[in-house]
Protein backbone atom coordinates (compact mmCIF):
# COMPACT_ATOMS: atom_id res chain seq x y z
CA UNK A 1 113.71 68.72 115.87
CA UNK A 2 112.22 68.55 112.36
CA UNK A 3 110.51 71.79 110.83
CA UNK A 4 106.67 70.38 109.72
CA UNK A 5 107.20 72.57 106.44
CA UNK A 6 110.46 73.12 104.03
CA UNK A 7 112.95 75.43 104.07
CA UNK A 8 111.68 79.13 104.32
CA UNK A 9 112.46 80.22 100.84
CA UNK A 10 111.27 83.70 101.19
CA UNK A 11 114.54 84.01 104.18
CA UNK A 12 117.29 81.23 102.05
CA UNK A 13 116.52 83.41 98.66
CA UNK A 14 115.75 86.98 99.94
CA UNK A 15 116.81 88.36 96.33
CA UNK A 16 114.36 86.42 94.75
CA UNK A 17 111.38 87.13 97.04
CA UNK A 18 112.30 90.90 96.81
CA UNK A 19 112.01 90.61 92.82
CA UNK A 20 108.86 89.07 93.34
CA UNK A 21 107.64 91.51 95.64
CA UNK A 22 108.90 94.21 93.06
CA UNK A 23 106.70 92.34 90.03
CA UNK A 24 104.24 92.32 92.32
CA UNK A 25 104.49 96.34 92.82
CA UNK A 26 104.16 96.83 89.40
CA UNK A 27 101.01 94.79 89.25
CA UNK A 28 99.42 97.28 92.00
CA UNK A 29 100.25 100.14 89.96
CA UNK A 30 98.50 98.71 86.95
CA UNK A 31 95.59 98.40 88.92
CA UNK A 32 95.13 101.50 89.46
CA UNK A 33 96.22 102.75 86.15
CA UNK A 34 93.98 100.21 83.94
CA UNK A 35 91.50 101.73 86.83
CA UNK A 36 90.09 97.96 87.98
CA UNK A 37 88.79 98.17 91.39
CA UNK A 38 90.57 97.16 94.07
CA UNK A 39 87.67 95.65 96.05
CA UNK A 40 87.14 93.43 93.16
CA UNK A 41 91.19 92.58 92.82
CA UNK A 42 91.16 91.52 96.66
CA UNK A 43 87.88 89.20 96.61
CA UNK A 44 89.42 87.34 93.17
CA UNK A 45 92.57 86.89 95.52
CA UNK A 46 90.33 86.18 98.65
CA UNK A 47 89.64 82.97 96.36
CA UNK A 48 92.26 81.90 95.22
CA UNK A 49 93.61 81.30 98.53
CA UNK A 50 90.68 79.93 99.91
CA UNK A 51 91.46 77.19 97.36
CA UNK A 52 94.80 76.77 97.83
CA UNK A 53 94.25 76.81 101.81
CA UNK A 54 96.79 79.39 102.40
CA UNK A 55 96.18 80.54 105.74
CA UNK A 56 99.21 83.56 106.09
CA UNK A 57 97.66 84.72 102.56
CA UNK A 58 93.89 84.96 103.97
CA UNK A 59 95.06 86.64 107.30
CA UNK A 60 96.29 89.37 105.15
CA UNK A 61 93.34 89.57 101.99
CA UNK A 62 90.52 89.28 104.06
CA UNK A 63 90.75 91.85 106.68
CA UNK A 64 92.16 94.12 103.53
CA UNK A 65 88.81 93.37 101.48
CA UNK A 66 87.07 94.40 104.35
CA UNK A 67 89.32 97.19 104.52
CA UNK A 68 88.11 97.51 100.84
CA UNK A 69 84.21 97.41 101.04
CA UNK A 70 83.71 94.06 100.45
CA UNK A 71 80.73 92.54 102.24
CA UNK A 72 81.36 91.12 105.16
CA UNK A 73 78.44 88.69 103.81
CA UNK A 74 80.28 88.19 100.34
CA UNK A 75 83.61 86.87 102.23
CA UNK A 76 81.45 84.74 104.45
CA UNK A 77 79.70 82.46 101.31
CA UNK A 78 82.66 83.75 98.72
CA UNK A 79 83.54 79.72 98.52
CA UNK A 80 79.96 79.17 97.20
CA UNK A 81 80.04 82.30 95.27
CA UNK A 82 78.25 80.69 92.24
CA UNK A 83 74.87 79.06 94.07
CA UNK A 84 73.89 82.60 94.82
CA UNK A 85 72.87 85.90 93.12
CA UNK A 86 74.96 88.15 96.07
CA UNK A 87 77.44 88.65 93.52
CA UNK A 88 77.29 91.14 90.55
CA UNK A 89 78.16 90.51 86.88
CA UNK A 90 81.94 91.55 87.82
CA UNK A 91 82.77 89.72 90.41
CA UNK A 92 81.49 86.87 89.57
CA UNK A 93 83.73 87.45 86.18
CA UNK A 94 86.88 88.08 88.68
CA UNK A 95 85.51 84.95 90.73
CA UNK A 96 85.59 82.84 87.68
CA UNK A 97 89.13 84.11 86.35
CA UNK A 98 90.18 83.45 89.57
CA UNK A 99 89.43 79.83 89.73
CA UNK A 100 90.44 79.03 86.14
CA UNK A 101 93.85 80.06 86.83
CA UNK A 102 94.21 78.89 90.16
CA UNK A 103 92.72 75.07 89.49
CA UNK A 104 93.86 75.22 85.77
CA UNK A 105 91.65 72.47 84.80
CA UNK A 106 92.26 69.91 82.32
CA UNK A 107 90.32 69.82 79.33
CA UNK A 108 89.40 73.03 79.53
CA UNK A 109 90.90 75.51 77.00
CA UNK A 110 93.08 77.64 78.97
CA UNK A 111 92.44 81.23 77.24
CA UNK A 112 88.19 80.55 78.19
CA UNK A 113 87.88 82.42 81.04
CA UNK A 114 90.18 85.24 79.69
CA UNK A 115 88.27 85.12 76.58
CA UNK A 116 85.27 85.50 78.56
CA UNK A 117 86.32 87.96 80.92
CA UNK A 118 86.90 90.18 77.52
CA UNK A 119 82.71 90.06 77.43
CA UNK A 120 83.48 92.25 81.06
CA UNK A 121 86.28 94.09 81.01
CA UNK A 122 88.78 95.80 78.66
CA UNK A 123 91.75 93.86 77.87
CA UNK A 124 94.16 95.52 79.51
CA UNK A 125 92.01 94.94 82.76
CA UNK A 126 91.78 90.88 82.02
CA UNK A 127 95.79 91.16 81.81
CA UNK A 128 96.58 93.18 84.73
CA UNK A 129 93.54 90.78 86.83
CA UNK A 130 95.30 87.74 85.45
CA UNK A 131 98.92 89.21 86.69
CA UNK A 132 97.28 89.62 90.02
CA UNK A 133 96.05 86.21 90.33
CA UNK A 134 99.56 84.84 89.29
CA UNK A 135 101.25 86.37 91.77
CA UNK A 136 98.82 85.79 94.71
CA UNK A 137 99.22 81.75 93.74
CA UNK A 138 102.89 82.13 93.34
CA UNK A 139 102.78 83.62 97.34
CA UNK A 140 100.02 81.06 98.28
CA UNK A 141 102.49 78.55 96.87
CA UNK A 142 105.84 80.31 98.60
CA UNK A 143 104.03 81.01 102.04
CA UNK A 144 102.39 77.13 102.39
CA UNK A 145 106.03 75.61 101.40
CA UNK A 146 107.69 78.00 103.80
CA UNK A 147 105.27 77.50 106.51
CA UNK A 148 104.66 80.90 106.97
CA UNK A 149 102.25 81.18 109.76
CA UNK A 150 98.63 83.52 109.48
CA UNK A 151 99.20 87.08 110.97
CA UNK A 152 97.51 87.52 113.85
CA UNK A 153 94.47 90.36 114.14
CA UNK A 154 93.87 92.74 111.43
C-alpha cells in the first residue's frame, strides 16, 4: 500500500532534523535573552501554521499558548486577527511579521514588515522573532511532507 504523504524525512535524515532541532534551541534561548515574550512568540507561530494548515504543528502551539496566557478568545478569531481590536499593538506587530514571512508576497518589499516591526521592538527582538518564524515554517513544511500526524490531547 501507498503512504498518502512522502517519505518521513525527519526518520530517513535524523542528523539533519537533530541540527534543526539544535538551531531551533538556540532560537529559544534568544528569546529569552533578547527578553520577547513567549506568549507573543507562540501566537506569531499559532499563525503561521494556521496558514500553512499544519495540523501536528497546531496540536503542539496551541495548547502551549494556552499554556502561555494567550486568550483562549485570541486563538479562537487569531485567523481574523486584523478585523478586530482584541489584539494589542504587539501582537498584531508579531501577527503581521508572521504572515509576511510565511506568505512572502510578491510585490511587496521583503524587509517591510521587519522594517516596521523596528517601529515595535528592538532589533535584536525583530531578528530573534523572524528566526522563530523561519523555523516554525521550515517544521510546518517538514511535518506536512512527512505526514506527521496532530498529537493527540494536550
Amino acid at each position: 500500500m501507498t503512504p498518502n504523504h512522502g517519505p518521513y524525512l525527519d526518520k530517513i535524515f535524523p542528523d539533519l532534523y537533530s541540527a534543526l532541532g539544535k538551531v531551533n534551541g538556540q532560537v529559544k534561548r534568544l528569546i529569552k535573552e533578547v527578553d520577547l515574550d513567549p506568549a507573543l512568540v507562540e501566537l506569531a507561530l499559532v499563525r503561521a501554521s494556521q496558514i500553512n494548515g499544519c495540523a501536528a504543528c497546531l496540536s503542539i502551539h496551541v495548547p502551549r499558548a494556552r499554556r502561555l496566557g494567550v486568550a483562549e478568545t485570541k486563538l479562537d478569531i487569531l485567523p481574523s486577527w486584523r478585523e478586530t481590536d482584541v489584539f494589542n499593538l504587539e501582537e498584531r506587530t508579531a501577527l503581521e511579521l508572521a504572515e509576511h514571512i510565511t506568505l512572502m508576497p510578491a510585490g511587496v518589499r521583503k524587509a517591510d514588515a521587519a522594517v516596521d516591526a523596528l517601529q515595535v521592538f528592538a532589533e535584536e527582538q525583530v531578528a530573534v522573532l523572524e528566526w522563530a518564524i523561519v523555523m516554525i515554517n521550515s517544521y510546518n513544511r517538514l511535518s506536512i511532507m512527512s505526514g506527521h500526524p496532530p498529537l493527540s490531547g494536550d
